[in-house]
C-alpha atoms as a PDB file:
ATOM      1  CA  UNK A   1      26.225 -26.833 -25.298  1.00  0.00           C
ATOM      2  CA  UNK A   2      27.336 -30.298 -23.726  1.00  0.00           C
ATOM      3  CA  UNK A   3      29.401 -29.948 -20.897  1.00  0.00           C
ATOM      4  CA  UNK A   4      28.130 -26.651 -20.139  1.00  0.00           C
ATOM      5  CA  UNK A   5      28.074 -26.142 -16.596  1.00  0.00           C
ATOM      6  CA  UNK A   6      26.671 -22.735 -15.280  1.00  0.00           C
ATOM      7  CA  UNK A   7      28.536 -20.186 -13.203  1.00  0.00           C
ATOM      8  CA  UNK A   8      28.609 -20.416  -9.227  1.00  0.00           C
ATOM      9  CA  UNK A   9      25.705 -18.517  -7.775  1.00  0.00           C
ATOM     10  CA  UNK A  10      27.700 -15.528  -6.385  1.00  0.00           C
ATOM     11  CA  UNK A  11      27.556 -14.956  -2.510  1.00  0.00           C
ATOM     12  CA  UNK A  12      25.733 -11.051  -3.257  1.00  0.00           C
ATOM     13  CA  UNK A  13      23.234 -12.870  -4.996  1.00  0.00           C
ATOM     14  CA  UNK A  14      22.157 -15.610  -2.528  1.00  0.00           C
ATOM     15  CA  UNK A  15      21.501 -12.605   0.418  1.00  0.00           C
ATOM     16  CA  UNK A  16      19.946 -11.009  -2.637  1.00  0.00           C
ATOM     17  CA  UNK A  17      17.272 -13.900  -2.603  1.00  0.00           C
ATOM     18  CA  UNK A  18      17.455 -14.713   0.988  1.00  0.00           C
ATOM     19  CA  UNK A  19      16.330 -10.768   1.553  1.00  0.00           C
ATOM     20  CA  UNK A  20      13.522 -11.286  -1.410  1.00  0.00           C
ATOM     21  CA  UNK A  21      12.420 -14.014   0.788  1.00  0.00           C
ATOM     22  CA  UNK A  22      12.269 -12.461   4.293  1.00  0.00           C
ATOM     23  CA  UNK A  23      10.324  -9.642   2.730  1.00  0.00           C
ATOM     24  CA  UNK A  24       7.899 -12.110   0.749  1.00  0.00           C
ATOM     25  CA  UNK A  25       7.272 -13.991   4.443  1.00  0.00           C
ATOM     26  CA  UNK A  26       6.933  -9.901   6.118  1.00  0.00           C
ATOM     27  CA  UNK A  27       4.114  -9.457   3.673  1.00  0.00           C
ATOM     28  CA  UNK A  28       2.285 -12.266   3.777  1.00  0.00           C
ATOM     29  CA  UNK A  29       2.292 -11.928   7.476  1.00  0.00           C
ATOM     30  CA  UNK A  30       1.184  -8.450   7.447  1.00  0.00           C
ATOM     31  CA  UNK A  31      -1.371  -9.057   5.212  1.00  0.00           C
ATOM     32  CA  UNK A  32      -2.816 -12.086   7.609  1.00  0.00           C
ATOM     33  CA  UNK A  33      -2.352  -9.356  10.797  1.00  0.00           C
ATOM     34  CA  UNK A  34      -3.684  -6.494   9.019  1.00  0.00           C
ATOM     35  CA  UNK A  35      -7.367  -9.263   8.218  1.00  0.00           C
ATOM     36  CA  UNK A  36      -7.326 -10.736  11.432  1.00  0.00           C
ATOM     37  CA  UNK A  37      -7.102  -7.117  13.550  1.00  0.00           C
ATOM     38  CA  UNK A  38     -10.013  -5.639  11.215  1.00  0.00           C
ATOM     39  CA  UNK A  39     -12.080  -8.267  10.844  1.00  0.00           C
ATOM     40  CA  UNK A  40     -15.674  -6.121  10.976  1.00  0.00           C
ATOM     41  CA  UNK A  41     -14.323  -3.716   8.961  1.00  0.00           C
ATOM     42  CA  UNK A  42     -13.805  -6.289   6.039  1.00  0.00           C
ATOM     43  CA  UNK A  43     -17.273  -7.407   6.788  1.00  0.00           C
ATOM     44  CA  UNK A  44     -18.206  -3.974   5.935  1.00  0.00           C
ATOM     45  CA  UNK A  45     -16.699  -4.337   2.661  1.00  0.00           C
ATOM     46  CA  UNK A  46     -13.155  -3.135   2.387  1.00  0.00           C
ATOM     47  CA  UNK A  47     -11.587  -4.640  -0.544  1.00  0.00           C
ATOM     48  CA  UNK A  48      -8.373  -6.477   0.195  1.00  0.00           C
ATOM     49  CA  UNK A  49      -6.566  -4.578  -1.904  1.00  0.00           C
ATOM     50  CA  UNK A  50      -6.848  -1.529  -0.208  1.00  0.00           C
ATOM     51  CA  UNK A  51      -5.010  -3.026   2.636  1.00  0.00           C
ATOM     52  CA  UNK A  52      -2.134  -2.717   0.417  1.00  0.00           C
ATOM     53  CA  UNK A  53      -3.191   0.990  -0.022  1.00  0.00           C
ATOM     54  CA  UNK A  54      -3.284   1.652   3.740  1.00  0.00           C
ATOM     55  CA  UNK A  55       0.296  -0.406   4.186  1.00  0.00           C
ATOM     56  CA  UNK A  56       1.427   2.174   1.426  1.00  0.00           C
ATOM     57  CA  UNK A  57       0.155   4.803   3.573  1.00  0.00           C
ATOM     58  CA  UNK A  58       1.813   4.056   6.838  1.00  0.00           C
ATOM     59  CA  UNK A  59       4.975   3.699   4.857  1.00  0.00           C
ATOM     60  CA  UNK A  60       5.608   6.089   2.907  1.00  0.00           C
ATOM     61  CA  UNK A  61       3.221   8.668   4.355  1.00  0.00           C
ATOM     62  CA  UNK A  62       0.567  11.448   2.722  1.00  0.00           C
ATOM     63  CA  UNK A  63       0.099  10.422  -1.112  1.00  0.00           C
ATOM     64  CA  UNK A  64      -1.978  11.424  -4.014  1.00  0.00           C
ATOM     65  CA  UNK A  65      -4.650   9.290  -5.567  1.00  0.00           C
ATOM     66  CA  UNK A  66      -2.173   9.202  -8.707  1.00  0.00           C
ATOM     67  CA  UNK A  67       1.746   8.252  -6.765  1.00  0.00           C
ATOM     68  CA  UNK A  68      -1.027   5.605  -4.726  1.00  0.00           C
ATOM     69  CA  UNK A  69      -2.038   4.720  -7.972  1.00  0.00           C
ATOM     70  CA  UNK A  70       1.392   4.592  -9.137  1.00  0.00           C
ATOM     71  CA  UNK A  71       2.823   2.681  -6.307  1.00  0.00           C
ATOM     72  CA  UNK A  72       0.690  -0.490  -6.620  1.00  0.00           C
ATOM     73  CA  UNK A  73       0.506  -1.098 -10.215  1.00  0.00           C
ATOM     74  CA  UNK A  74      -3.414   0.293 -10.776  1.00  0.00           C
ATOM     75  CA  UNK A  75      -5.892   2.305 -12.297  1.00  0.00           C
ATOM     76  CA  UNK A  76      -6.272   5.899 -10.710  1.00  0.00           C
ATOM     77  CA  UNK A  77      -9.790   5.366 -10.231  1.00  0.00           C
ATOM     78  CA  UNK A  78      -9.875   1.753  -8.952  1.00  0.00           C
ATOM     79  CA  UNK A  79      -7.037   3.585  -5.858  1.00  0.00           C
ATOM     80  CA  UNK A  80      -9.696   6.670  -5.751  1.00  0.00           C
ATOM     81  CA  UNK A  81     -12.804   4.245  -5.102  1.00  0.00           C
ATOM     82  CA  UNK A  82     -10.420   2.227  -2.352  1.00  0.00           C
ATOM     83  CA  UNK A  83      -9.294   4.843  -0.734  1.00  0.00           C
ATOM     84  CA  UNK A  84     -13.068   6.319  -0.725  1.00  0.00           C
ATOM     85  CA  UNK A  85     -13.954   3.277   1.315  1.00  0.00           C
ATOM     86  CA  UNK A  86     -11.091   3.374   3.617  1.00  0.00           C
ATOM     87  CA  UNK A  87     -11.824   7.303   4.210  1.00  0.00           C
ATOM     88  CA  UNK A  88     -15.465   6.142   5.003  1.00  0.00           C
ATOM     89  CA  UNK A  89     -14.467   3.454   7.159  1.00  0.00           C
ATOM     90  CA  UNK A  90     -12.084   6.434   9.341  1.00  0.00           C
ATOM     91  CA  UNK A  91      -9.060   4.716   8.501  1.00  0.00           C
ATOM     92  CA  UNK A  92      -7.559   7.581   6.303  1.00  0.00           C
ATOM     93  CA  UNK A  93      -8.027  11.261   5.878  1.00  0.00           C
ATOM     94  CA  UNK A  94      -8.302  13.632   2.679  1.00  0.00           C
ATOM     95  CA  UNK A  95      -6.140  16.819   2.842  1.00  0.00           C
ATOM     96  CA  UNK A  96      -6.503  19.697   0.356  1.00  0.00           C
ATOM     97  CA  UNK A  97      -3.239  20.765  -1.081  1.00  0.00           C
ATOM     98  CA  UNK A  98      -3.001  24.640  -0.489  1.00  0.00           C
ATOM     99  CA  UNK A  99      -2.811  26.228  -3.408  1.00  0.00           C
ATOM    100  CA  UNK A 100      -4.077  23.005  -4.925  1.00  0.00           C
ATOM    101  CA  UNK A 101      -5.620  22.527  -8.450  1.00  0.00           C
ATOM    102  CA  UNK A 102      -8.553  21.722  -8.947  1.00  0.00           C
ATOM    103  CA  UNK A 103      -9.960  18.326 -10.320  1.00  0.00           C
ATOM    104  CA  UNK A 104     -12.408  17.271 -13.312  1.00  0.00           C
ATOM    105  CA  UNK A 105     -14.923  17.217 -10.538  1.00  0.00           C
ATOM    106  CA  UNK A 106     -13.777  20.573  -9.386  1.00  0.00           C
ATOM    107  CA  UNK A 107     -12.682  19.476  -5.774  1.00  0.00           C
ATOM    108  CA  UNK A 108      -9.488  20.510  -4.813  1.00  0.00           C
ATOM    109  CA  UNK A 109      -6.469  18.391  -5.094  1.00  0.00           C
ATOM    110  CA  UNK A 110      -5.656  16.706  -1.810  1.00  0.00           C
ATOM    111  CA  UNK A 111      -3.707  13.915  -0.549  1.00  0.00           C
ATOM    112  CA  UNK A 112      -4.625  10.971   1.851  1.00  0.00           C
ATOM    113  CA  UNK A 113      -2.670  10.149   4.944  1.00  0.00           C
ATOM    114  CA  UNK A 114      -3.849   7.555   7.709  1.00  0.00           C
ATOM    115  CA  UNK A 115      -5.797   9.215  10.822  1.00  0.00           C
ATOM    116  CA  UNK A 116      -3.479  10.136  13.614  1.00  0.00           C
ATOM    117  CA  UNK A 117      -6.521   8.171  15.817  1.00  0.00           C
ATOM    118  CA  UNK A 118      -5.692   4.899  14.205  1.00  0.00           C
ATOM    119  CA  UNK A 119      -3.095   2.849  15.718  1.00  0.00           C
ATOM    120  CA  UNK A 120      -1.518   1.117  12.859  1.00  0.00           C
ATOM    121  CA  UNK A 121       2.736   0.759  13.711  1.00  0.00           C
ATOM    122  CA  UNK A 122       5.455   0.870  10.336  1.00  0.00           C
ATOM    123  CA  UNK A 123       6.142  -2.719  10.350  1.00  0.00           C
ATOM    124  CA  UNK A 124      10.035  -4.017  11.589  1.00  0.00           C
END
């Protein structure tokens, strides 16, 4: 339509976008902080996306493989290998579930938390 001018950008929806950016600038600088304190550990072949994983972890606390899965958009088994690696590299721990079911593998359900050792803070 000629003439057609579009509505006013409403005041909720420019803190809308200024909080979407703030948290876009948080991550990016977590993700450089969380690289440069663990740098021989990514020599050692931690994927970068299971920094994600871990940042998950602090977060939101214990998880299974499948609400990990869930919470970053992948495959169950591409979270169960990264989380493998991070339990091998001592920066998270598998829990059984008592009571848990079993798996296809027969190993008891569990869920993965970060290591009370590790000193990784909830970001601001």
């Amino acid at each position: 339509m000629a003439g057609h001018r579009p509505e006013p950008t409403k005041a909720g929806d420019l803190a809308i976008a200024e909080d979407l950016g703030h948290q876009l600038v948080r991550l990016v600088n977590m993700a450089s902080r969380a690289k440069a304190q663990l740098p021989s550990i990514a020599a050692e072949g931690i994927e970068r996306a299971a920094y994600s994983l871990l940042a998950h972890l602090v977060r939101q606390g214990a998880q299974r493989t499948t609400a990990l899965a869930d919470a970053v958009h992948s495959d169950t088994s591409t979270v169960s290998r990264q989380v493998s690696s991070l339990v091998q590299h001592g920066l998270v721990e598998r829990k059984a579930i008592a009571g848990g079911f079993r798996n296809r593998s027969g190993r008891v359900a569990g869920v993965f938390l970060i290591k009370p050792s590790q000193k990784i803070s909830k970001p601001d």
